[in-house]
Protein backbone atom coordinates (compact mmCIF):
# COMPACT_ATOMS: atom_id res chain seq x y z
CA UNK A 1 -74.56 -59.99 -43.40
CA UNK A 2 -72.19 -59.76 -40.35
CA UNK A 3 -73.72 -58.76 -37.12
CA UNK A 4 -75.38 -55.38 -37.67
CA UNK A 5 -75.50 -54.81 -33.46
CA UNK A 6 -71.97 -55.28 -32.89
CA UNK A 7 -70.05 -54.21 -29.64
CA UNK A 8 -68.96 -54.01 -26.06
CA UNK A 9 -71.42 -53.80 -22.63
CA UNK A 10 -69.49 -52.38 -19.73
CA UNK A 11 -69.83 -52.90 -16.20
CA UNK A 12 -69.83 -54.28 -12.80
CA UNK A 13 -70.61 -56.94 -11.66
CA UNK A 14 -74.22 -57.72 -10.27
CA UNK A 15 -75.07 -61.25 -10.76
CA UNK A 16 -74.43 -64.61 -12.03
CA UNK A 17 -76.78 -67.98 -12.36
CA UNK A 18 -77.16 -70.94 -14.34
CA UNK A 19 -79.89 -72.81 -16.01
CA UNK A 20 -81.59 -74.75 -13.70
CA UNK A 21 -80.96 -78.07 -15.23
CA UNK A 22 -77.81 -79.49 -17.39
CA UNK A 23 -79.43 -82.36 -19.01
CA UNK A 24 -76.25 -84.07 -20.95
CA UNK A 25 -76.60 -83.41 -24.92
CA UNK A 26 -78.70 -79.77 -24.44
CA UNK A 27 -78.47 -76.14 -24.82
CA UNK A 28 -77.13 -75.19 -21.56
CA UNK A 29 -76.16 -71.40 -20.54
CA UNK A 30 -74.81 -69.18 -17.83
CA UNK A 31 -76.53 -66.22 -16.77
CA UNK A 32 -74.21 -62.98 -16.10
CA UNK A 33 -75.74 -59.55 -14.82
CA UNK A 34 -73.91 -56.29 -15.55
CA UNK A 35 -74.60 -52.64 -13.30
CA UNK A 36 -73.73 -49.49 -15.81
CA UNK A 37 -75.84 -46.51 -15.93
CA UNK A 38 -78.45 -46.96 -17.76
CA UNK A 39 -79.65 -50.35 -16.35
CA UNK A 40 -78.97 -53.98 -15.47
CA UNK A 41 -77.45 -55.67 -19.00
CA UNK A 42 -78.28 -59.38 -19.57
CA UNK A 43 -75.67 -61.94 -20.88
CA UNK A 44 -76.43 -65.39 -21.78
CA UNK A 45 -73.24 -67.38 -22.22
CA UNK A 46 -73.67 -70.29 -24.45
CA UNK A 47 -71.37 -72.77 -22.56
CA UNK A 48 -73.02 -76.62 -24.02
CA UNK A 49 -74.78 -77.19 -26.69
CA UNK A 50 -76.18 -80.72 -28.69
CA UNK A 51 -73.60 -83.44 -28.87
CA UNK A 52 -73.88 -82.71 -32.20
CA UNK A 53 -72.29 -79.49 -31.98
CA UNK A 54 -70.60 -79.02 -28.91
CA UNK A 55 -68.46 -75.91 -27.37
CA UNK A 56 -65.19 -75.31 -26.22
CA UNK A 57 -63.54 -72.41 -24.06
CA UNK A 58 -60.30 -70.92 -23.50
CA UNK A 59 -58.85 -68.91 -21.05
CA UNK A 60 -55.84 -66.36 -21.63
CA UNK A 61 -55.02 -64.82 -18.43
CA UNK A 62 -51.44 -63.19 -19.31
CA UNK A 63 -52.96 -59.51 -20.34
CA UNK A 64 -52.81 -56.43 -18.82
CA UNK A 65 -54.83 -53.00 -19.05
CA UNK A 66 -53.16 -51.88 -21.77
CA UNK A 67 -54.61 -54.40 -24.05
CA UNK A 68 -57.69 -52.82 -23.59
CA UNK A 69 -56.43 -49.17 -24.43
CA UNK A 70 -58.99 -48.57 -27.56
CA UNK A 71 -62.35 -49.61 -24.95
CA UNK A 72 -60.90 -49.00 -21.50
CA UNK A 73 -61.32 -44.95 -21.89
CA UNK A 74 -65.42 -45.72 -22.41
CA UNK A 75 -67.65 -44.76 -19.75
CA UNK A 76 -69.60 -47.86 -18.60
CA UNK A 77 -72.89 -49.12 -21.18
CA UNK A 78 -72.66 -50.35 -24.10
CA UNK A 79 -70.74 -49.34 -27.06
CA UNK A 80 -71.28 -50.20 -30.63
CA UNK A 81 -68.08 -51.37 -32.46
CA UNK A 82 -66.85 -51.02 -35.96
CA UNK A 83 -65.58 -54.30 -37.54
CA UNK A 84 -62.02 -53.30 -37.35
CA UNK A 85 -58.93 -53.69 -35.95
CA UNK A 86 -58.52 -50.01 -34.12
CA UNK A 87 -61.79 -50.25 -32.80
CA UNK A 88 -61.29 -52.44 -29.96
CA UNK A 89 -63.52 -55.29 -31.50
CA UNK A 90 -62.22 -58.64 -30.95
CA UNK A 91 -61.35 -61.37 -33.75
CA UNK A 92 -59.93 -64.21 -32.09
CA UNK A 93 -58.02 -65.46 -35.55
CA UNK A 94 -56.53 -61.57 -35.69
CA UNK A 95 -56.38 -59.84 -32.15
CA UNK A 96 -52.65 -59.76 -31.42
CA UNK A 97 -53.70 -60.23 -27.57
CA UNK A 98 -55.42 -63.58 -28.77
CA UNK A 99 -53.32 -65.41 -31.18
CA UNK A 100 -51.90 -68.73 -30.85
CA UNK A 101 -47.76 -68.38 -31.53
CA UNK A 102 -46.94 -69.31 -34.91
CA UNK A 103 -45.51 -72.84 -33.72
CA UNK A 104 -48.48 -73.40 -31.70
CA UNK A 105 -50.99 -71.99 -35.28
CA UNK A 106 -48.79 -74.72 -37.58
CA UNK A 107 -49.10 -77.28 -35.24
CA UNK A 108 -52.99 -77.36 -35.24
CA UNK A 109 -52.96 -76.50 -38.78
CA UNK A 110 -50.97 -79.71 -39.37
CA UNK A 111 -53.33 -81.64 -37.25
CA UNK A 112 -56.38 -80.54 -38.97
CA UNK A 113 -55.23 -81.13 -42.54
CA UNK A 114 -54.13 -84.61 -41.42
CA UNK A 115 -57.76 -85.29 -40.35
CA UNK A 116 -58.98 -83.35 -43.00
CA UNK A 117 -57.01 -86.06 -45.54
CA UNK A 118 -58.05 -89.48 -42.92
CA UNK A 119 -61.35 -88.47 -43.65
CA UNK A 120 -64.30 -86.00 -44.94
CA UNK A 121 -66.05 -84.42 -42.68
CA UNK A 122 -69.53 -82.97 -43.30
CA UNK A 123 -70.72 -79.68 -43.29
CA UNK A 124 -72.01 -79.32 -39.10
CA UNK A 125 -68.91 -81.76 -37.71
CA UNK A 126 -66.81 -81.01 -34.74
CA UNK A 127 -63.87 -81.34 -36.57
CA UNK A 128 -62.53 -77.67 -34.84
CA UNK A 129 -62.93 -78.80 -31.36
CA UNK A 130 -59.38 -78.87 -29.18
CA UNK A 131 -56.99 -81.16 -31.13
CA UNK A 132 -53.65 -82.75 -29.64
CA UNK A 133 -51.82 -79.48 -29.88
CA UNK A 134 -54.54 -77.99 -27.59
CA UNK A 135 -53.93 -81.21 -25.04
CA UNK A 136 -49.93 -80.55 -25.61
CA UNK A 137 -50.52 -76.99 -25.24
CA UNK A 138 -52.49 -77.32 -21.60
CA UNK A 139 -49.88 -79.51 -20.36
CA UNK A 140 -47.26 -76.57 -21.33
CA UNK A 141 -49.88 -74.07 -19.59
CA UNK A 142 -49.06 -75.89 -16.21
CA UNK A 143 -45.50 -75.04 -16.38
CA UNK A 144 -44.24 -72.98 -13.67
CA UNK A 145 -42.56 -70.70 -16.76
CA UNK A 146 -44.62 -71.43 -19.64
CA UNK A 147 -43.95 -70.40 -22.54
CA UNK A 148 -45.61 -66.97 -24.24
CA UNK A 149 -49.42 -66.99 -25.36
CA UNK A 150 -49.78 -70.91 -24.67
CA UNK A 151 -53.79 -70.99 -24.09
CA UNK A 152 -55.32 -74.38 -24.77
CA UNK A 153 -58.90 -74.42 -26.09
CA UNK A 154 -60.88 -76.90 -23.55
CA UNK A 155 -64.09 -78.94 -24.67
CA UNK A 156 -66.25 -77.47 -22.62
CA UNK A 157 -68.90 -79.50 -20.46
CA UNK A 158 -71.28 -76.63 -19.68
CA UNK A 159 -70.00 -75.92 -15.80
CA UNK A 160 -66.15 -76.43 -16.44
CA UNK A 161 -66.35 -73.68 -18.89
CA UNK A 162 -68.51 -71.45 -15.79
CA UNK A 163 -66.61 -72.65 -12.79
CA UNK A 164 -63.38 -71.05 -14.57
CA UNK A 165 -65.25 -68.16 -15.56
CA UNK A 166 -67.00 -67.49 -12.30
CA UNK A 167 -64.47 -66.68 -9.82
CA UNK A 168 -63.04 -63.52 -12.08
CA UNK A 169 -66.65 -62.74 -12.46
CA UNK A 170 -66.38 -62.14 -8.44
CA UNK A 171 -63.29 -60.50 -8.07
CA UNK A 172 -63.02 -58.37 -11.52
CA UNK A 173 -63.82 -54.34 -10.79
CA UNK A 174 -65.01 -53.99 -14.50
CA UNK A 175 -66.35 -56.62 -17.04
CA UNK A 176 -66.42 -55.94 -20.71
CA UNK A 177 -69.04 -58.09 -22.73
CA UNK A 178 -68.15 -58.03 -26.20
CA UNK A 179 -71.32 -59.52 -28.59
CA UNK A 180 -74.56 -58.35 -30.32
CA UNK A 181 -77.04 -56.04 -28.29
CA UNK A 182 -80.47 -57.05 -27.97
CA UNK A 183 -82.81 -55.71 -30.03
CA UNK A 184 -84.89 -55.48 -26.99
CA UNK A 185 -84.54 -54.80 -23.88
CA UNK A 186 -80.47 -54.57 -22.08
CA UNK A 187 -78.64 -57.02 -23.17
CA UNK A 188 -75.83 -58.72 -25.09
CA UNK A 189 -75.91 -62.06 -26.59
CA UNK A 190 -73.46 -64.00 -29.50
CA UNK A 191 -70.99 -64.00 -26.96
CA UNK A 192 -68.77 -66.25 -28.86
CA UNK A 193 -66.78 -66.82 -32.06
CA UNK A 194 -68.80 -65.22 -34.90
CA UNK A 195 -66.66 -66.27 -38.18
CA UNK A 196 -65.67 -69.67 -39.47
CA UNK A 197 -69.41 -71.43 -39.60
CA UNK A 198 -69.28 -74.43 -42.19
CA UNK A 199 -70.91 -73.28 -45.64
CA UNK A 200 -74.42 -74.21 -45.59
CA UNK A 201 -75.26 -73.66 -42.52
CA UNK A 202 -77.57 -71.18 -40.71
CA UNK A 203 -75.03 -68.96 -39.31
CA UNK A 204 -72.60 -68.77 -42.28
CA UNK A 205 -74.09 -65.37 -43.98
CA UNK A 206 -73.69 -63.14 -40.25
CA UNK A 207 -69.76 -64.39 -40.55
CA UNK A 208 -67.43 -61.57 -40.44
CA UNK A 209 -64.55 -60.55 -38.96
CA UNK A 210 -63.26 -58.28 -36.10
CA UNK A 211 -66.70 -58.93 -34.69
CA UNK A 212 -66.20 -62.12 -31.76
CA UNK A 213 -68.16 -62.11 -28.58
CA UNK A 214 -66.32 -62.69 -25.12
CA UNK A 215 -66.12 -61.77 -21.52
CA UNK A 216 -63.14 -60.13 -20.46
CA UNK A 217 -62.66 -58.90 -16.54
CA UNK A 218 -60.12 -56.51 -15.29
CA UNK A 219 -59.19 -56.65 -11.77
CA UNK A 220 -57.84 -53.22 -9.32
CA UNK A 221 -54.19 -54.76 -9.54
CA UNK A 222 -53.93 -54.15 -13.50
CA UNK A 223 -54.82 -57.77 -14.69
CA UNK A 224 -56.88 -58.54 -17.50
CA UNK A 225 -58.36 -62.42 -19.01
CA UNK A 226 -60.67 -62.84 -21.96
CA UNK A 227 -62.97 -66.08 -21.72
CA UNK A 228 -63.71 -67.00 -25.39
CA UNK A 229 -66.22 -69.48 -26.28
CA UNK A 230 -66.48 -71.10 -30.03
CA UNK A 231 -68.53 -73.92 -31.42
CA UNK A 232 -66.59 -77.24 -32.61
CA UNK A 233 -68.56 -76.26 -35.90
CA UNK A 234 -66.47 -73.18 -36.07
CA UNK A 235 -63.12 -72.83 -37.89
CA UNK A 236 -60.24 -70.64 -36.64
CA UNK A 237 -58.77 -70.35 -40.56
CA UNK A 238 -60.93 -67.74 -42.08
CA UNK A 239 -60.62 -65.29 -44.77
CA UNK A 240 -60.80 -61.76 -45.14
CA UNK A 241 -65.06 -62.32 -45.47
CA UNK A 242 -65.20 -64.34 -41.99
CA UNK A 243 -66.10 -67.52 -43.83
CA UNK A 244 -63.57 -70.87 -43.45
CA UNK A 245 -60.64 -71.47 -45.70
């Protein structure tokens, strides 16, 4: 079933660590802290994981508060969210404020059914981690006019993925956590892309849609950046269930 704890944890910022160790092939997470009302709120950030699987991260910084009209009005906590659109939940395939443009979605499309037809790849590959188009898309990022909603996806190394994140961590005057709640205790975890898992996998049956975890930070001059994090596992063509085309 899709994730039955679904929602947003807001905040301030209070602190931020990382796993003491990064041994190369491992789990490896960073630690963020959130102030609100009722308590310090715990988010583990799933930045590396076994070569096997591997992560990636992307960064749109081009928003502004006004993407966040449906969870901006909420007091600071957390706030369970309906899996849909009006909400404020976040679906990185279906947000408006975090889709590829359709040149950019055709081009990786393209690229992954040419794979796709080289060669087979079993259920648990990477075959969704960045692709040329994200590489063509990062070198259009660094334009000094770049064009519209260009936001490569990066393979993440465990402290690339934190050392961008960190800095907005610092300087943002609220941070919205979007993920599960904890069953215990304050805290939000599944802080990542929660559709698209390969059938037959552990994760496939919580797919769903309008339901993605991220950290988004809003700073006092009206700028706003989601950090998204996915597995290479994880597709980015789902259907209306969550599950991968």
């Amino acid at each position: 079933m899709p994730l039955p704890l679904y929602g947003v944890a807001i905040g301030t910022f209070q602190a931020f660590a990382r796993d003491p160790e990064h041994d190369f092939g491992q789990w490896y997470h960073g630690h963020l802290t959130l102030a609100t009302p009722t308590g310090a709120y715990q988010a583990a950030l799933d930045v590396d994981a076994p070569g096997s699987v591997g992560v990636s991260y992307r960064l749109v910084d081009g928003l502004r508060t006004a993407d966040l009209a449906a969870v901006r009005q909420l007091p600071d906590g957390f706030h369970a969210l309906a899996s849909h659109p009006t909400s404020g939940a976040l679906d990185y395939v279906r947000s408006p404020i975090l889709r590829d443009p359709d040149w950019l979605r055709r081009l990786k499309a393209a690229i992954l059914r040419a794979v796709a037809a080289l060669q087979k790849q079993p259920i648990g590959s990477t075959a969704f981690g960045p692709t040329v188009a994200d590489r063509l898309a990062g070198l259009l990022h660094g334009l000094p006019r770049r064009p519209t909603g260009v936001y490569p996806w990066v393979a993440s190394d465990g402290d690339n993925a934190l050392d961008v994140l960190e800095p907005h961590l610092r300087a943002a005057e609220r941070i919205y956590v979007f993920g599960q709640r904890f069953t215990t205790g304050l805290g939000v975890h599944d802080v990542h892309l929660n559709q698209g898992d390969p059938a037959g996998s552990q994760w496939y049956d919580t797919d769903g849609i309008w339901q993605d975890g991220a950290v988004v930070c809003e700073f006092p001059d009206g700028r706003v950046i989601v950090w998204q994090l996915k597995f290479n596992t994880q597709s980015l063509n789902t259907d209306a269930a969550g599950h991968p085309l």
